[in-house]
Protein backbone atom coordinates (compact mmCIF):
# COMPACT_ATOMS: atom_id res chain seq x y z
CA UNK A 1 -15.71 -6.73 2.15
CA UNK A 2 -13.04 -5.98 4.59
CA UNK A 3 -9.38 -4.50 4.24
CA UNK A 4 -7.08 -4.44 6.96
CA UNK A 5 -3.59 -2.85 6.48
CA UNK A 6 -0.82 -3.11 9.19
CA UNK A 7 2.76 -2.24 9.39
CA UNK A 8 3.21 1.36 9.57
CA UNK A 9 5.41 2.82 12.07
CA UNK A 10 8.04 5.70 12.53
CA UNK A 11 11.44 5.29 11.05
CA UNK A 12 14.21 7.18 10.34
CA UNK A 13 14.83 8.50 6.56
CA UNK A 14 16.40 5.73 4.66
CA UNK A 15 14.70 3.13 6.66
CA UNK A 16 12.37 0.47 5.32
CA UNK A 17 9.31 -0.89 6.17
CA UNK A 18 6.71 -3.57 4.64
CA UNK A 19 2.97 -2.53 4.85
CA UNK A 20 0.33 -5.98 4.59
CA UNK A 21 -3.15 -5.66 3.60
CA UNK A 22 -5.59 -8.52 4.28
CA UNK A 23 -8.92 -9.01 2.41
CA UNK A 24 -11.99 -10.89 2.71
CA UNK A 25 -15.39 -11.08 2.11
CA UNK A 26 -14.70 -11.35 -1.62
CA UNK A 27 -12.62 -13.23 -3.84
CA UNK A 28 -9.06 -11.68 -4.08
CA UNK A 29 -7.21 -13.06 -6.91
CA UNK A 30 -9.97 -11.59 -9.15
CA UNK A 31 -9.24 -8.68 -8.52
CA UNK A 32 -6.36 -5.87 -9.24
CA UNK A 33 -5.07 -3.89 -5.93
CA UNK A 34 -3.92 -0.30 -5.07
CA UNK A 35 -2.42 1.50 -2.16
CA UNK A 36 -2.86 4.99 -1.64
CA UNK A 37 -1.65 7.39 0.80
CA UNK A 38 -2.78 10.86 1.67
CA UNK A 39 -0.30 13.14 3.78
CA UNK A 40 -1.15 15.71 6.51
CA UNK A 41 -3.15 18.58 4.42
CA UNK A 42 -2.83 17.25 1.66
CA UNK A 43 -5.19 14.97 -0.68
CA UNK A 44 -4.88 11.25 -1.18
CA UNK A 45 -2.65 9.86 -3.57
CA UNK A 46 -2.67 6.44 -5.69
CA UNK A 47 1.11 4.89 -5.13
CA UNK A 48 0.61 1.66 -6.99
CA UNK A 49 -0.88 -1.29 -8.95
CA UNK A 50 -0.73 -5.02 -9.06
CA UNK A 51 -2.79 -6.88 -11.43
CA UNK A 52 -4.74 -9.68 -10.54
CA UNK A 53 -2.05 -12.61 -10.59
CA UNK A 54 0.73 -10.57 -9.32
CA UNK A 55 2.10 -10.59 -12.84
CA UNK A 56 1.93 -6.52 -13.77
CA UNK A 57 2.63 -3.46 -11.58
CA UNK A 58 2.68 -0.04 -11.83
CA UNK A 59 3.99 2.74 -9.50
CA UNK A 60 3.63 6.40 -8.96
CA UNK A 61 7.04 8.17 -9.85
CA UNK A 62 8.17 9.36 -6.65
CA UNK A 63 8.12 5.88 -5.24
CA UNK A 64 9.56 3.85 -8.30
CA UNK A 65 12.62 2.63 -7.91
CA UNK A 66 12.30 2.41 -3.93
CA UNK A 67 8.45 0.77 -3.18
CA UNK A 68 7.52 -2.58 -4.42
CA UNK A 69 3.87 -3.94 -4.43
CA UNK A 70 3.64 -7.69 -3.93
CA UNK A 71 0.52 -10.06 -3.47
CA UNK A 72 -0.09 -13.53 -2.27
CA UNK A 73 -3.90 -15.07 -3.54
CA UNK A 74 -3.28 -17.76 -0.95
CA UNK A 75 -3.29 -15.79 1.62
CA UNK A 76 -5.61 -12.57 0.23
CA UNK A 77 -2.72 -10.42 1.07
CA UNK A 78 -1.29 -7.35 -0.86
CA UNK A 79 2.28 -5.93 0.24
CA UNK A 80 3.97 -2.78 -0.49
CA UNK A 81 7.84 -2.88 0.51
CA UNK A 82 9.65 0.70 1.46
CA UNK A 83 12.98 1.43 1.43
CA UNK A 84 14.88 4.22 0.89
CA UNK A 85 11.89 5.90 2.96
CA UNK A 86 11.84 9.79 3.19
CA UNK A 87 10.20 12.48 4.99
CA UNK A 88 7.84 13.12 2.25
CA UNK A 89 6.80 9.20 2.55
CA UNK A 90 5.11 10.36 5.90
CA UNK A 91 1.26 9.39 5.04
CA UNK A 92 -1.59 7.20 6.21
CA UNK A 93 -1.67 4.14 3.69
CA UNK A 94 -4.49 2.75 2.36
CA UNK A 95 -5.37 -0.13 0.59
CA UNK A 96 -8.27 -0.12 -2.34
CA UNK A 97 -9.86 -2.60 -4.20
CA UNK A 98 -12.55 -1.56 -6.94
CA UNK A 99 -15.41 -3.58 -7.04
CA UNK A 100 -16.89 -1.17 -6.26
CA UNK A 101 -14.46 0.54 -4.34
CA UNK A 102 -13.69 -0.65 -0.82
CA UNK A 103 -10.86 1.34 1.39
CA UNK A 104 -9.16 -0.03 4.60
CA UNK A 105 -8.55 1.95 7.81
CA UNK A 106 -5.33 2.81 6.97
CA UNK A 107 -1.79 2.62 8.86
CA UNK A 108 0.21 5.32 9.38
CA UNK A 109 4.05 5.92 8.25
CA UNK A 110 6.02 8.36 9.56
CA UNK A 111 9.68 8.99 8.38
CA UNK A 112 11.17 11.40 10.58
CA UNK A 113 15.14 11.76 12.21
């Protein structure tokens, strides 16, 4: 099983950004995602759901309303779209899978003036 997230990057507040996660090694549109983030000193937090097909989500609820998690079973792909990014958005992302539970590297995001 491997997860490989991409996209992070430093942007001002307000900004946006799309994070990608690509799996293999198992059979992705079995299985429900997360991503996660953990912040400088501070432990890791879950930031949101997608259900198998795509067709339920579920957020954390200082990102809903501004993050979106999105997922393509063709191309064993999970997305989570930022906008309205803030300082406190600064993290590593990570991208989970429980099966049992696999974790990417992570990519960092840093929202900063």
């Amino acid at each position: 099983v491997q997860l490989v997230e991409s996209g992070g990057d430093s942007v001002q507040p307000g900004g946006s950004l799309r994070l990608s996660c690509a799996a293999s090694g198992f059979t992705f549109s079995n299985y429900a995602m997360r991503w996660y983030r953990q912040a400088p000193r501070k432990e890791r937090e879950w930031v949101a759901d997608i259900s198998e097909s795509g067709s339920s989500t579920d957020y954390a609820g200082n990102v809903k309303g501004r993050f979106t998690i999105s997922r393509n079973n063709a191309k064993n792909t999970v997305y989570l779209q930022m906008n309205s990014l803030k300082p406190e958005d600064t993290a590593v992302y990570y991208c989970y899978v429980s099966m049992p539970p696999y974790w990417g590297q992570g990519t960092q995001v840093t929202v900063s003036p």
